[in-house]
C-alpha atoms as a PDB file:
ATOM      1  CA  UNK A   1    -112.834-205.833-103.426  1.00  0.00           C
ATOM      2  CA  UNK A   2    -110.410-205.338-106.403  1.00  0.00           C
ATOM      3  CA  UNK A   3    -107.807-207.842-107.051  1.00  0.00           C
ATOM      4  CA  UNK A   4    -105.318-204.820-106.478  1.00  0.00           C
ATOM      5  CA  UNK A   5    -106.387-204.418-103.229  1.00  0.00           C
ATOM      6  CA  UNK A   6    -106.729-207.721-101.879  1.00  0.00           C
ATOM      7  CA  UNK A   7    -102.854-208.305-103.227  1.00  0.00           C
ATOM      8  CA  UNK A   8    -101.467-205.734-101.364  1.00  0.00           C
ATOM      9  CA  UNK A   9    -103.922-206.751 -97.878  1.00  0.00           C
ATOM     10  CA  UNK A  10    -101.980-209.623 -97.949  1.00  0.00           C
ATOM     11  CA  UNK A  11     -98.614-208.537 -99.126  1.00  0.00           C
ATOM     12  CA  UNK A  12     -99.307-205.931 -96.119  1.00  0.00           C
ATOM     13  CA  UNK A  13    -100.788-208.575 -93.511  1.00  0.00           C
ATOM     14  CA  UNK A  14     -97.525-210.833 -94.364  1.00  0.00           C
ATOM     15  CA  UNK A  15     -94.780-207.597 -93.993  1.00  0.00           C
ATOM     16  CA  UNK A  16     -96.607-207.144 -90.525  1.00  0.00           C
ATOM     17  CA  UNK A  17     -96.338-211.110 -89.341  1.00  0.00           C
ATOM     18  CA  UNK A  18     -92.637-211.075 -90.415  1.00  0.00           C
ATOM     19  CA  UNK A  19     -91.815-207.286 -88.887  1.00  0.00           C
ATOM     20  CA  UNK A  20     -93.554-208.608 -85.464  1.00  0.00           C
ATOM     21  CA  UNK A  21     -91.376-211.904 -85.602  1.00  0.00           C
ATOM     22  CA  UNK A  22     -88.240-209.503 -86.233  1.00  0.00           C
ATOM     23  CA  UNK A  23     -88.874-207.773 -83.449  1.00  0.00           C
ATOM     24  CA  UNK A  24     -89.192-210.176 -80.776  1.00  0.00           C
ATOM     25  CA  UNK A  25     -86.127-211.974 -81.820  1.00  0.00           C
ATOM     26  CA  UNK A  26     -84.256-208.921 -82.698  1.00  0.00           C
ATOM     27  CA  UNK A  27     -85.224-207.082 -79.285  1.00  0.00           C
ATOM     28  CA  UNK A  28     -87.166-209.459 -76.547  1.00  0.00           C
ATOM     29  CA  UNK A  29     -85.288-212.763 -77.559  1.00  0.00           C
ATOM     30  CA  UNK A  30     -81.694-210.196 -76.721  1.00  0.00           C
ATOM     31  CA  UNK A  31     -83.316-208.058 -74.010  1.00  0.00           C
ATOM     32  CA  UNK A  32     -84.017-211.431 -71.706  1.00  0.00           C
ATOM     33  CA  UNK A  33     -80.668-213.783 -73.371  1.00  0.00           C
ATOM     34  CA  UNK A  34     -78.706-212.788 -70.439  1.00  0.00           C
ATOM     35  CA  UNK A  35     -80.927-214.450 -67.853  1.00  0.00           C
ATOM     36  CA  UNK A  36     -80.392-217.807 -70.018  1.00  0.00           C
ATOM     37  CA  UNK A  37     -77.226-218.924 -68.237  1.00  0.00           C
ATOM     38  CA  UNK A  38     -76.845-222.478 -69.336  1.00  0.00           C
ATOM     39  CA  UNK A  39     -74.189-223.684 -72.471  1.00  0.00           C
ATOM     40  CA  UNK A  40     -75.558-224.438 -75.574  1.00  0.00           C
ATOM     41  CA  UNK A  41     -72.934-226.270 -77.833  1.00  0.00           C
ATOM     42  CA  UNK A  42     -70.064-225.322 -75.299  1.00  0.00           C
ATOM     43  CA  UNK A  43     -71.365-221.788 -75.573  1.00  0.00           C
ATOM     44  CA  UNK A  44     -73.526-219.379 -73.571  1.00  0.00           C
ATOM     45  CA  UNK A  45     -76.888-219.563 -74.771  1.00  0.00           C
ATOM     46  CA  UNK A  46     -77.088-215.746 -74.590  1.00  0.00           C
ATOM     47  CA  UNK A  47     -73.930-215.415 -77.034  1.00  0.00           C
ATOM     48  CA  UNK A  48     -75.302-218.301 -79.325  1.00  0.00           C
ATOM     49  CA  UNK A  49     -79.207-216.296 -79.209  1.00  0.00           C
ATOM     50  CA  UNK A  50     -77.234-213.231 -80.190  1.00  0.00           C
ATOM     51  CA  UNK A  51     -74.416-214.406 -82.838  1.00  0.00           C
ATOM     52  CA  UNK A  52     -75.944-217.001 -84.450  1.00  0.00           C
ATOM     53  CA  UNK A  53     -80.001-217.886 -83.512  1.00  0.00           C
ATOM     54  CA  UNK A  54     -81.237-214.250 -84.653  1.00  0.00           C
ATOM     55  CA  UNK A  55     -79.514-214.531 -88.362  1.00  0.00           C
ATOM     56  CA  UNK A  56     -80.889-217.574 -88.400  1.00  0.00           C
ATOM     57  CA  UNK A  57     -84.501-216.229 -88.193  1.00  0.00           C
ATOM     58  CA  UNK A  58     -83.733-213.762 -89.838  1.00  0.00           C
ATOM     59  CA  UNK A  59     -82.463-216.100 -93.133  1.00  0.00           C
ATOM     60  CA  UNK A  60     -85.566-218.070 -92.815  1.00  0.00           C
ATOM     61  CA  UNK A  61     -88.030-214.688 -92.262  1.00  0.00           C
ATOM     62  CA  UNK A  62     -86.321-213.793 -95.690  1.00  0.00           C
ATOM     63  CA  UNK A  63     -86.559-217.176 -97.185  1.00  0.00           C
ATOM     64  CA  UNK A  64     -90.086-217.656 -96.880  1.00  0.00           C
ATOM     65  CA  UNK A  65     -91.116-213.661 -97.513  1.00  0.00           C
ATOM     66  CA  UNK A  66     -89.327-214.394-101.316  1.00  0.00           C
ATOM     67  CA  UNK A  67     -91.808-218.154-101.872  1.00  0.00           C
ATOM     68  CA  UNK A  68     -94.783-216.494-100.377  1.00  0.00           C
ATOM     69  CA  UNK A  69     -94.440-213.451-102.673  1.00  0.00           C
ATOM     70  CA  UNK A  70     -93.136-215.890-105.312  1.00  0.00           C
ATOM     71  CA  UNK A  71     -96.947-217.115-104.678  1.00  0.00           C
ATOM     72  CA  UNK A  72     -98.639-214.311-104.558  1.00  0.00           C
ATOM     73  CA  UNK A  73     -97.430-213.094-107.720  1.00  0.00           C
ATOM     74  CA  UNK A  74     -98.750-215.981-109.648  1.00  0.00           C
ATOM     75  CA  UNK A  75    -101.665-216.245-108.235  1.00  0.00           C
ATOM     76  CA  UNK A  76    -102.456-212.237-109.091  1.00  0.00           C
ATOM     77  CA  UNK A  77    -101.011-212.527-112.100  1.00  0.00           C
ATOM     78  CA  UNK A  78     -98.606-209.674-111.347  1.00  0.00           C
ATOM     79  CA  UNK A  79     -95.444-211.830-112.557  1.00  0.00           C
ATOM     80  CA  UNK A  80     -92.781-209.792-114.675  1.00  0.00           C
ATOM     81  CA  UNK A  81     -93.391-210.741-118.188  1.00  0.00           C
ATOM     82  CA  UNK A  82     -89.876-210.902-120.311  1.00  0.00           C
ATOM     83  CA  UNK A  83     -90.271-209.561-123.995  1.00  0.00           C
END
């Protein structure tokens, strides 16, 4: 397999991972909040899932996307080269 191709398997295999995670937090984590009735920091945990816990994930889902790709590009060579 070309380097090309195994590059964008894994860029590809990674987007997946991260686009599965976003979901379940996004939509399953949300759907079932309500039936978490118990305070979390003098909040409902349902209010703190939805305000606060999903950007949370969803910093660190971007956060580690940018390194890995940061990673991947080095290792492929495919860095942008500055004239």
């Amino acid at each position: 397999m070309e380097p090309e191709q195994r590059y964008w398997q894994k860029n590809l295999r990674i987007t997946g991972v991260l686009l599965a995670i976003w979901f379940v937090v996004t939509f399953v984590v949300g759907f079932f909040a309500r039936e978490l009735s118990f305070t979390f920091f003098g909040w409902p945990f349902s209010f703190w899932v939805g305000a606060q816990g999903a950007l949370v994930v969803y910093m660190l889902i971007i956060g580690f996307y940018a390194g890995y790709m940061n990673r991947l590009d080095i290792e492929y060579g495919a860095t942008e080269e500055e004239d």
